[in-house]
PDB file of N, CA and C in Angstrom:
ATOM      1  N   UNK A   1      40.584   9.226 -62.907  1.00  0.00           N
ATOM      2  CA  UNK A   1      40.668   7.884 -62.369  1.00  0.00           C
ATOM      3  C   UNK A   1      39.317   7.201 -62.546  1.00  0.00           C
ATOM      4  N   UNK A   2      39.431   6.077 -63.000  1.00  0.00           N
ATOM      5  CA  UNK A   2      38.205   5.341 -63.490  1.00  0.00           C
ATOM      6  C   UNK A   2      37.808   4.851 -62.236  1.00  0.00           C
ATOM      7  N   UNK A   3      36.533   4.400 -61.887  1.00  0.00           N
ATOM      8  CA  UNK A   3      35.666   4.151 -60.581  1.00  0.00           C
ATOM      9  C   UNK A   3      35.635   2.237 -61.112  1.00  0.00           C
ATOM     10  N   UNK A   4      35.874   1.534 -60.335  1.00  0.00           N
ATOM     11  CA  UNK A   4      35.755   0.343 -60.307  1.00  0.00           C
ATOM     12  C   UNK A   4      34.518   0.058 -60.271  1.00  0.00           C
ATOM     13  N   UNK A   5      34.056  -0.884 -60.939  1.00  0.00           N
ATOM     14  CA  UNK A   5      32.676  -1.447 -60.527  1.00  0.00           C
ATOM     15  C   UNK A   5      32.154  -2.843 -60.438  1.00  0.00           C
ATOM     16  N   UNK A   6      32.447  -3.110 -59.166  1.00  0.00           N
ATOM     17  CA  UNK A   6      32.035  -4.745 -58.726  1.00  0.00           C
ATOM     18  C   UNK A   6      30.894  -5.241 -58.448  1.00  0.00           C
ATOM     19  N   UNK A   7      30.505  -6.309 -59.222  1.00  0.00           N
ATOM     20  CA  UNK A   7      28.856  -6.955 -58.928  1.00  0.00           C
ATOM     21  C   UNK A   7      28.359  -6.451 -57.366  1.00  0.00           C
ATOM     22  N   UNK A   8      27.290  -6.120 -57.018  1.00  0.00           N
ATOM     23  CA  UNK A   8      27.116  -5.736 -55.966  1.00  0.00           C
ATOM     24  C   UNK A   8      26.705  -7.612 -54.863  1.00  0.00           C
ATOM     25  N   UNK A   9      26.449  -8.064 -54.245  1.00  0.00           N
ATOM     26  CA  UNK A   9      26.400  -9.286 -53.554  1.00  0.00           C
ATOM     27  C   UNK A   9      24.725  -9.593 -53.792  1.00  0.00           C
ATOM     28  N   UNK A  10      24.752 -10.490 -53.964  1.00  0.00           N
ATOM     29  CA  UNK A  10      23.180 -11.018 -54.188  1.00  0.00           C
ATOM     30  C   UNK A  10      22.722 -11.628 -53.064  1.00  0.00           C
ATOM     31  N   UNK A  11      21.873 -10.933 -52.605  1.00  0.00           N
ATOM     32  CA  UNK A  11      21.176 -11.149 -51.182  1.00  0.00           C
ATOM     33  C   UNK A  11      20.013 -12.732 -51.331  1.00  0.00           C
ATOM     34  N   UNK A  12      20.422 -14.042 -50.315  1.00  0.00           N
ATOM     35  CA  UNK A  12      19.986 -15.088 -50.473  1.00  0.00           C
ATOM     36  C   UNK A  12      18.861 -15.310 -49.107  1.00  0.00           C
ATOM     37  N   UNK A  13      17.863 -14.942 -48.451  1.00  0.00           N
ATOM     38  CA  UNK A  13      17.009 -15.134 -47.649  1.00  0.00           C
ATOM     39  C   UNK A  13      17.059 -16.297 -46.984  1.00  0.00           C
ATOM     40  N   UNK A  14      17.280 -16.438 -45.759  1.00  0.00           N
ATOM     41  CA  UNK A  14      16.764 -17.744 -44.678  1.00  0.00           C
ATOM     42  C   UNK A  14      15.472 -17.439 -43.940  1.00  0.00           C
ATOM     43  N   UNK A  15      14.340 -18.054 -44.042  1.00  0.00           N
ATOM     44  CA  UNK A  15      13.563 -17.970 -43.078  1.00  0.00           C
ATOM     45  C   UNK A  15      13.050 -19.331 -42.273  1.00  0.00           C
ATOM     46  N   UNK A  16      13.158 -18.982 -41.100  1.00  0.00           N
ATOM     47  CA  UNK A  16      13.388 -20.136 -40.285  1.00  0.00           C
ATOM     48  C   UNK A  16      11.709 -19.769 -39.416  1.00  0.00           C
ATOM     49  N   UNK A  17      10.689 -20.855 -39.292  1.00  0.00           N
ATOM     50  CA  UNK A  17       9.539 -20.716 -38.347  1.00  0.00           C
ATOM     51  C   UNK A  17       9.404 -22.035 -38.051  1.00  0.00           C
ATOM     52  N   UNK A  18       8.694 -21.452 -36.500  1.00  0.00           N
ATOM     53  CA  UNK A  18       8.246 -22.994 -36.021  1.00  0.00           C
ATOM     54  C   UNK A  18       7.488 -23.906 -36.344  1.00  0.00           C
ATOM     55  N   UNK A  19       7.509 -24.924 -36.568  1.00  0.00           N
ATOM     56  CA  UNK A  19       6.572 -25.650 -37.166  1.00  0.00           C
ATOM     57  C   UNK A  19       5.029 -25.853 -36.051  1.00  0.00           C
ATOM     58  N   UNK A  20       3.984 -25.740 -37.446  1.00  0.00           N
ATOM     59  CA  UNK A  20       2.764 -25.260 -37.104  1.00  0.00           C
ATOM     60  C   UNK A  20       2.423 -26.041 -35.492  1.00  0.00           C
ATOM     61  N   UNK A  21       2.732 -27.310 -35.314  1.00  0.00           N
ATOM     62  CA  UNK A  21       2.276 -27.872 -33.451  1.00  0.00           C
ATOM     63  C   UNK A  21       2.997 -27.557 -33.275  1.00  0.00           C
ATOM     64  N   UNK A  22       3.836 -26.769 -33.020  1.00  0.00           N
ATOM     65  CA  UNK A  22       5.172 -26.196 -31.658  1.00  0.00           C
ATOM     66  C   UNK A  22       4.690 -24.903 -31.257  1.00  0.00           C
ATOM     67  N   UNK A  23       4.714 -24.562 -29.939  1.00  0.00           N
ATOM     68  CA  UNK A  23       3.573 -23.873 -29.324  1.00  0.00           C
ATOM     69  C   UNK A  23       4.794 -22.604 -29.755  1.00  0.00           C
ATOM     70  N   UNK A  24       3.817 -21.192 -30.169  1.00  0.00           N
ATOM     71  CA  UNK A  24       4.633 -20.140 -29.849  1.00  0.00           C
ATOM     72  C   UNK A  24       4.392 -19.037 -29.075  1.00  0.00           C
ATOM     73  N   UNK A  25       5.139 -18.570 -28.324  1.00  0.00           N
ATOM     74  CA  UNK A  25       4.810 -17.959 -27.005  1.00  0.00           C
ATOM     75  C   UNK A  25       4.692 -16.806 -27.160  1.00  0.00           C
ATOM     76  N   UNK A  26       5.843 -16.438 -28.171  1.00  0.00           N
ATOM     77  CA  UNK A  26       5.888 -14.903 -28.459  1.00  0.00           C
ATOM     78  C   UNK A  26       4.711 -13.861 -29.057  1.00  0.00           C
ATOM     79  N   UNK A  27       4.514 -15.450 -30.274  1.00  0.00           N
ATOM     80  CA  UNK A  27       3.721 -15.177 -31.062  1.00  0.00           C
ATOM     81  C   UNK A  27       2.639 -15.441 -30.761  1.00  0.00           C
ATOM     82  N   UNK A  28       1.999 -15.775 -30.134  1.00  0.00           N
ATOM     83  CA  UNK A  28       0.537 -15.578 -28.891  1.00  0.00           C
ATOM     84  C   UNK A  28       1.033 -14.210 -28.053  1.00  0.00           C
ATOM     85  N   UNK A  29       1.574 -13.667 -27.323  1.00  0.00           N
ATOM     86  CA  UNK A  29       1.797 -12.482 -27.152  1.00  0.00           C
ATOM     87  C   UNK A  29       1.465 -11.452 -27.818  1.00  0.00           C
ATOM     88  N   UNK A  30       2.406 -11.308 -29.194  1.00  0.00           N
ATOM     89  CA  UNK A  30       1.863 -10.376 -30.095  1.00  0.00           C
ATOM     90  C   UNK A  30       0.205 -10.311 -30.208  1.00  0.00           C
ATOM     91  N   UNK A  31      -0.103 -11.603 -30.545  1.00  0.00           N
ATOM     92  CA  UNK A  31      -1.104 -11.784 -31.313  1.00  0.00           C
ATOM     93  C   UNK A  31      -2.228 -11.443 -30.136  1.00  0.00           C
ATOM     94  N   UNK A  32      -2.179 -11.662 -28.730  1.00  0.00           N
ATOM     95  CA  UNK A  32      -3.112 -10.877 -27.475  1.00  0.00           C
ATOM     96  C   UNK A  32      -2.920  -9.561 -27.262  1.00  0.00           C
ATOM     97  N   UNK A  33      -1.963  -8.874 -27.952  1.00  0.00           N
ATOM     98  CA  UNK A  33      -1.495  -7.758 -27.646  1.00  0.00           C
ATOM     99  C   UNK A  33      -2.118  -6.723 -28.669  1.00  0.00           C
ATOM    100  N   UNK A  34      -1.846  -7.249 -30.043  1.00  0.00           N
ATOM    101  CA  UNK A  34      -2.578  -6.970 -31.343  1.00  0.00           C
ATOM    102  C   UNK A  34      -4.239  -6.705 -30.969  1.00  0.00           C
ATOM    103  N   UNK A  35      -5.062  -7.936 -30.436  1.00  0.00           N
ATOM    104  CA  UNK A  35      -6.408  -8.015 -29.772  1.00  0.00           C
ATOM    105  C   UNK A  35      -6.949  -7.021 -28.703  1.00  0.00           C
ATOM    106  N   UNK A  36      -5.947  -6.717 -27.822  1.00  0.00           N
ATOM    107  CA  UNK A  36      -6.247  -5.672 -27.148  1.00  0.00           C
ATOM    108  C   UNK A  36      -6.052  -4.293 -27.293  1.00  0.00           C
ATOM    109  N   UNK A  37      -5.353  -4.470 -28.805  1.00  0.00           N
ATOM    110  CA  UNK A  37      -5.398  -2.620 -29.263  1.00  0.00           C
ATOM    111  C   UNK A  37      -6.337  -2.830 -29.821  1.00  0.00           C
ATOM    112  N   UNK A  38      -7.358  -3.424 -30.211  1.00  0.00           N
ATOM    113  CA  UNK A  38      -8.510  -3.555 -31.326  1.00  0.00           C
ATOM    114  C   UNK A  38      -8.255  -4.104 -32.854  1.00  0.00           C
ATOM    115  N   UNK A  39      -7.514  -4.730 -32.952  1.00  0.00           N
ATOM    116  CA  UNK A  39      -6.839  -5.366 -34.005  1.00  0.00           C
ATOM    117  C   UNK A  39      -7.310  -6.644 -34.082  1.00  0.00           C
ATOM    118  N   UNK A  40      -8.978  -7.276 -34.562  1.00  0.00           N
ATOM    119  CA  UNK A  40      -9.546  -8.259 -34.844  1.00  0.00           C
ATOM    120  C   UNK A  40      -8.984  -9.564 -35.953  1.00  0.00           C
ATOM    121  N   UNK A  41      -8.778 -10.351 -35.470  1.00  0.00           N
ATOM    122  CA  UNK A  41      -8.951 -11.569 -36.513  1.00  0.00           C
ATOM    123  C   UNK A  41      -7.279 -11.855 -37.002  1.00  0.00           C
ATOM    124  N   UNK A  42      -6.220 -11.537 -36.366  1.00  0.00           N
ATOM    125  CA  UNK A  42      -5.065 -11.508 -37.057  1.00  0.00           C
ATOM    126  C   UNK A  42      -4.784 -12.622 -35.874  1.00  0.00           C
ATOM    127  N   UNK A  43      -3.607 -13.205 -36.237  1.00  0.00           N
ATOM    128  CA  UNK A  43      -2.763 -14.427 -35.496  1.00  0.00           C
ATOM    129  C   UNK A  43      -1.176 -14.372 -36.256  1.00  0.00           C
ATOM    130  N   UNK A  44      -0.817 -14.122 -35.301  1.00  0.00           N
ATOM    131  CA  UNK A  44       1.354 -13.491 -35.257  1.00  0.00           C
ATOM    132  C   UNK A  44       2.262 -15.223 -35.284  1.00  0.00           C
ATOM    133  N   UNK A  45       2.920 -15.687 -35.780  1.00  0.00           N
ATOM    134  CA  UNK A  45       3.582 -16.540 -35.464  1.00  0.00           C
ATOM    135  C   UNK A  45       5.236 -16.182 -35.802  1.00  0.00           C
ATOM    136  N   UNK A  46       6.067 -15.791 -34.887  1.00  0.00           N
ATOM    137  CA  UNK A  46       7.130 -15.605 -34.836  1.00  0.00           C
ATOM    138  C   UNK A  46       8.327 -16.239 -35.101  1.00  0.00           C
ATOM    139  N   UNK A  47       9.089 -16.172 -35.875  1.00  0.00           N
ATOM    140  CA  UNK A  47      10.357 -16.561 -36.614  1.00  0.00           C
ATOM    141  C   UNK A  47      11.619 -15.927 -36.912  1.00  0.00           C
ATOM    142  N   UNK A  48      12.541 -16.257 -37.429  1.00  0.00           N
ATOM    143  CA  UNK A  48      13.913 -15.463 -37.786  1.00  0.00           C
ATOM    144  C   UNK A  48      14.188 -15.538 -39.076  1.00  0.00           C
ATOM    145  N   UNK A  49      14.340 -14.648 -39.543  1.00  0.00           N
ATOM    146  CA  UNK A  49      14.991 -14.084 -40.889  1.00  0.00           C
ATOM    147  C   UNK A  49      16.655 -14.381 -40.819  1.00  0.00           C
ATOM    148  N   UNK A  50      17.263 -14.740 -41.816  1.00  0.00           N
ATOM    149  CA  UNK A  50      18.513 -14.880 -41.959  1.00  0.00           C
ATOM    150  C   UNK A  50      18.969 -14.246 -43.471  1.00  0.00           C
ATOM    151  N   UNK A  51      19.739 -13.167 -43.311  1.00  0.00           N
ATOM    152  CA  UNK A  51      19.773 -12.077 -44.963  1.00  0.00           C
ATOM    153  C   UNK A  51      21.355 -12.892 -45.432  1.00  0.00           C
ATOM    154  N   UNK A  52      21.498 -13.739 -46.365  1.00  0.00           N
ATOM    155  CA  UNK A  52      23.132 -14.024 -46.952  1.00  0.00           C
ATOM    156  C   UNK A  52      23.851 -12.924 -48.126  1.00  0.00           C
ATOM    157  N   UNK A  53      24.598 -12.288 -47.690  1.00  0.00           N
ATOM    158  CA  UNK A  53      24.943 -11.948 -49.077  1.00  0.00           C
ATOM    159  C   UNK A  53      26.133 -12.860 -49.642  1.00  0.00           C
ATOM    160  N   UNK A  54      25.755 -13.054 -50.840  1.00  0.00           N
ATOM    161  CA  UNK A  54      26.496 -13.899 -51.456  1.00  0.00           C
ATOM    162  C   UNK A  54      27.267 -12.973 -52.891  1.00  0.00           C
ATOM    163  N   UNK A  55      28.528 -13.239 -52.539  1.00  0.00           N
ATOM    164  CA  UNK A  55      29.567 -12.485 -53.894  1.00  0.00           C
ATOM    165  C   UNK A  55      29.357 -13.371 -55.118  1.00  0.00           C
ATOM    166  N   UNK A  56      29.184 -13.049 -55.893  1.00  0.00           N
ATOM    167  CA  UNK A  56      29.476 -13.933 -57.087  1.00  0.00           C
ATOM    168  C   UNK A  56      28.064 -14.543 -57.742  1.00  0.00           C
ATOM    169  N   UNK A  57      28.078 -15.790 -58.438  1.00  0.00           N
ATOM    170  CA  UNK A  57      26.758 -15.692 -59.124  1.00  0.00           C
ATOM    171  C   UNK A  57      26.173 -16.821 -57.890  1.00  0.00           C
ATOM    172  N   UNK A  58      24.813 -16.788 -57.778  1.00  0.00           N
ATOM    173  CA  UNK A  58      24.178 -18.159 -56.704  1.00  0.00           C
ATOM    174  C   UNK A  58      23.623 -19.038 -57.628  1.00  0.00           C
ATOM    175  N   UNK A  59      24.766 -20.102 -57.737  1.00  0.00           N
ATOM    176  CA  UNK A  59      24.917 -21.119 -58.487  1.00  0.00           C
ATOM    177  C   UNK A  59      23.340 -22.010 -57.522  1.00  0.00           C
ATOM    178  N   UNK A  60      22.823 -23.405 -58.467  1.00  0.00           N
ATOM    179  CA  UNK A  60      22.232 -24.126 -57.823  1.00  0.00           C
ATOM    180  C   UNK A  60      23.642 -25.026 -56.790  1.00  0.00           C
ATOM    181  N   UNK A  61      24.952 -24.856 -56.643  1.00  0.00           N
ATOM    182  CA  UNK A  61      25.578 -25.754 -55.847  1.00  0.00           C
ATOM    183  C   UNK A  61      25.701 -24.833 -54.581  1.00  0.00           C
ATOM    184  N   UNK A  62      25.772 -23.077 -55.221  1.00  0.00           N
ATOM    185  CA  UNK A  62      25.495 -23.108 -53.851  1.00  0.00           C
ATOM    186  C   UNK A  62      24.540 -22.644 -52.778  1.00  0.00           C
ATOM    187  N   UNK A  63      23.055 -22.633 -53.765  1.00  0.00           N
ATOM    188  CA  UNK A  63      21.845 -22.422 -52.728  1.00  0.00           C
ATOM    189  C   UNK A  63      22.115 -24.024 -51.824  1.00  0.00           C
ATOM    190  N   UNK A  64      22.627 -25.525 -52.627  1.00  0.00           N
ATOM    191  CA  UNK A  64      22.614 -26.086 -51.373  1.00  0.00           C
ATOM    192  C   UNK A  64      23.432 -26.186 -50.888  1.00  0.00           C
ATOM    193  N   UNK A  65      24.624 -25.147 -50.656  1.00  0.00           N
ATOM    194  CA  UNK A  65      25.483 -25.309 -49.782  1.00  0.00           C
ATOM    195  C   UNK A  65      24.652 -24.516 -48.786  1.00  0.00           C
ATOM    196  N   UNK A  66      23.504 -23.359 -49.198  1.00  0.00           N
ATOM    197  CA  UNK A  66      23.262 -22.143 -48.022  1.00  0.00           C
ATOM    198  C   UNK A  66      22.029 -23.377 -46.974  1.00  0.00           C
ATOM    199  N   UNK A  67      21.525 -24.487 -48.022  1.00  0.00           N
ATOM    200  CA  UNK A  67      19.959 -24.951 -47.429  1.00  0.00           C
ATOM    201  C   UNK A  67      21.059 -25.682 -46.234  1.00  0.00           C
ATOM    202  N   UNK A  68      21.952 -26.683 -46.980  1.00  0.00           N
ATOM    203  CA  UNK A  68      22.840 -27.606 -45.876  1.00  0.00           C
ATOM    204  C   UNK A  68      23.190 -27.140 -44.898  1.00  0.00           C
ATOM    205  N   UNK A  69      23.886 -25.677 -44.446  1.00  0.00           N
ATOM    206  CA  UNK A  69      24.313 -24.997 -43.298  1.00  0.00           C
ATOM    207  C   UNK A  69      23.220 -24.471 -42.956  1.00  0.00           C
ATOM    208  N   UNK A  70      21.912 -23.962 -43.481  1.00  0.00           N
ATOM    209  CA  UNK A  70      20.477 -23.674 -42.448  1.00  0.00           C
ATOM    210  C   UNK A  70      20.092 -24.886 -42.510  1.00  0.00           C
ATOM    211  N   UNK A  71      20.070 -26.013 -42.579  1.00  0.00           N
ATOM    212  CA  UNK A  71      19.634 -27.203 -41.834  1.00  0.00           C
ATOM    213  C   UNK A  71      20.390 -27.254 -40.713  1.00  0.00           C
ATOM    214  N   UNK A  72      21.614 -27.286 -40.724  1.00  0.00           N
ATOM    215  CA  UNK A  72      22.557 -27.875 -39.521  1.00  0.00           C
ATOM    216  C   UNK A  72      23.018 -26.627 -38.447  1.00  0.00           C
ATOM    217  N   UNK A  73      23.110 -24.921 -38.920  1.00  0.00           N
ATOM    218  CA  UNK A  73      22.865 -24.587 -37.873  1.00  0.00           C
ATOM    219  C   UNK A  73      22.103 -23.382 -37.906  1.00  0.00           C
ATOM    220  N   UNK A  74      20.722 -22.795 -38.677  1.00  0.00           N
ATOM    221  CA  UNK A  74      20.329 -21.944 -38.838  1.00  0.00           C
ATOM    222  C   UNK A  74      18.830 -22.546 -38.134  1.00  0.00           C
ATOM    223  N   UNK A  75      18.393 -23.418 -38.649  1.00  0.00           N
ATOM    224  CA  UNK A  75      17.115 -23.894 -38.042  1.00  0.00           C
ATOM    225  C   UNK A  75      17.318 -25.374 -36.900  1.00  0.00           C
ATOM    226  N   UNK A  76      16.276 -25.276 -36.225  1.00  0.00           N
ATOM    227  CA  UNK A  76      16.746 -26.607 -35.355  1.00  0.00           C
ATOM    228  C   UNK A  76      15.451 -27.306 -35.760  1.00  0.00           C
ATOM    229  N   UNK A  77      15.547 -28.521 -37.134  1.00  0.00           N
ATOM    230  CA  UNK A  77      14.890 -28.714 -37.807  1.00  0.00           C
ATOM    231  C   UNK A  77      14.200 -30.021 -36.700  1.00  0.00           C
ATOM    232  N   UNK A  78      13.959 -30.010 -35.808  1.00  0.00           N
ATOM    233  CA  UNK A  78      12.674 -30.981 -35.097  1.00  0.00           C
ATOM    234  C   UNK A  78      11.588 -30.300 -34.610  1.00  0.00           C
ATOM    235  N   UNK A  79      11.597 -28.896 -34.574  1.00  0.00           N
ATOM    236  CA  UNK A  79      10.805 -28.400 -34.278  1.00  0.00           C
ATOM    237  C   UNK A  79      10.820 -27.015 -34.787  1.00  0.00           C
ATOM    238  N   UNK A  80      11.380 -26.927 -36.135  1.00  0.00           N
ATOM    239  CA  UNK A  80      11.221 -25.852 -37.054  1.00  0.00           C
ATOM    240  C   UNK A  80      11.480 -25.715 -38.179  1.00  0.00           C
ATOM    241  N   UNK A  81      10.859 -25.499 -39.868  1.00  0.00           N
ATOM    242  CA  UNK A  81      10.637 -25.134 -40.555  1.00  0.00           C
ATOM    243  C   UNK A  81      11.531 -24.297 -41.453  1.00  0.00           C
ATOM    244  N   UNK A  82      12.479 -24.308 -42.733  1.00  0.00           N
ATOM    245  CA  UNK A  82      12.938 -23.110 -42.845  1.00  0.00           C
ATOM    246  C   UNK A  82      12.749 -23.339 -44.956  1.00  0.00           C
ATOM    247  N   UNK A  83      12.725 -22.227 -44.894  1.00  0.00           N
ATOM    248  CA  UNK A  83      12.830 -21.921 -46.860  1.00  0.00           C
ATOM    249  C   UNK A  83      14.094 -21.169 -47.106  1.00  0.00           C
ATOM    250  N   UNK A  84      14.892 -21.521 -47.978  1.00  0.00           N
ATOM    251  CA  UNK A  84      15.676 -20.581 -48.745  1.00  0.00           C
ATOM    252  C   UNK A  84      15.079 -20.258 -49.986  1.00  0.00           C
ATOM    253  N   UNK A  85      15.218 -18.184 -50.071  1.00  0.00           N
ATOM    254  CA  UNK A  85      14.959 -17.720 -51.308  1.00  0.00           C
ATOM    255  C   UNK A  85      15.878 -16.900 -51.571  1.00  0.00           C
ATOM    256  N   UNK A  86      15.865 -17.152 -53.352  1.00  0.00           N
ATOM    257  CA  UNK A  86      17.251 -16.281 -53.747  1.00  0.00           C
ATOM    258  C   UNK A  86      16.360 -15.750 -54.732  1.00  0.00           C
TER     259      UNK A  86
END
C-alpha cells in the first residue's frame, strides 16, 4: 500500500506587541526580575505570538486575508503593533 503524501501546512507567524508608549507591566516585571538575578542591561517587552498553519500555497491574497483578521481580532491595533511572517 502506497503511503500518501500531502504538502505538510505552511506555518504563517502573528506577532502582536505593544506599542513602544503603552506601558508594559509584565514586561517591567520580567525585566526587575531578570536585574535581580544579576542579569545587567537587558529590558523584556512582552507580546503574543500567533502560529497559522495554512494548507495549501500562501498566496499574497492570502497573507492579507491573515494581516485583515490580525488587525480586527488578533491585535487591538490602538495600542498595539503586529507583523505577519510567512
Amino acid at each position: 500500500m502506497a503511503e500518501s503524501t500531502s504538502p505538510s501546512p505552511t506555518l504563517v507567524i502573528v506577532n502582536v506587541m505593544p506599542k513602544p508608549e503603552i506601558l508594559d507591566p509584565q514586561g517591567k516585571a520580567v525585566t526587575g526580575a531578570l536585574k535581580r538575578m544579576g542579569h545587567e542591561g537587558l529590558a523584556v517587552r512582552q507580546g503574543k505570538r500567533f502560529e497559522i498553519s495554512v494548507e495549501g500555497e500562501v498566496t499574497p491574497e492570502r497573507l492579507e486575508e491573515i494581516r485583515s483578521f490580525a488587525e480586527s481580532l488578533l491585535a487591538n491595533t490602538v495600542i498595539e503593533n503586529f507583523e505577519v511572517i510567512a
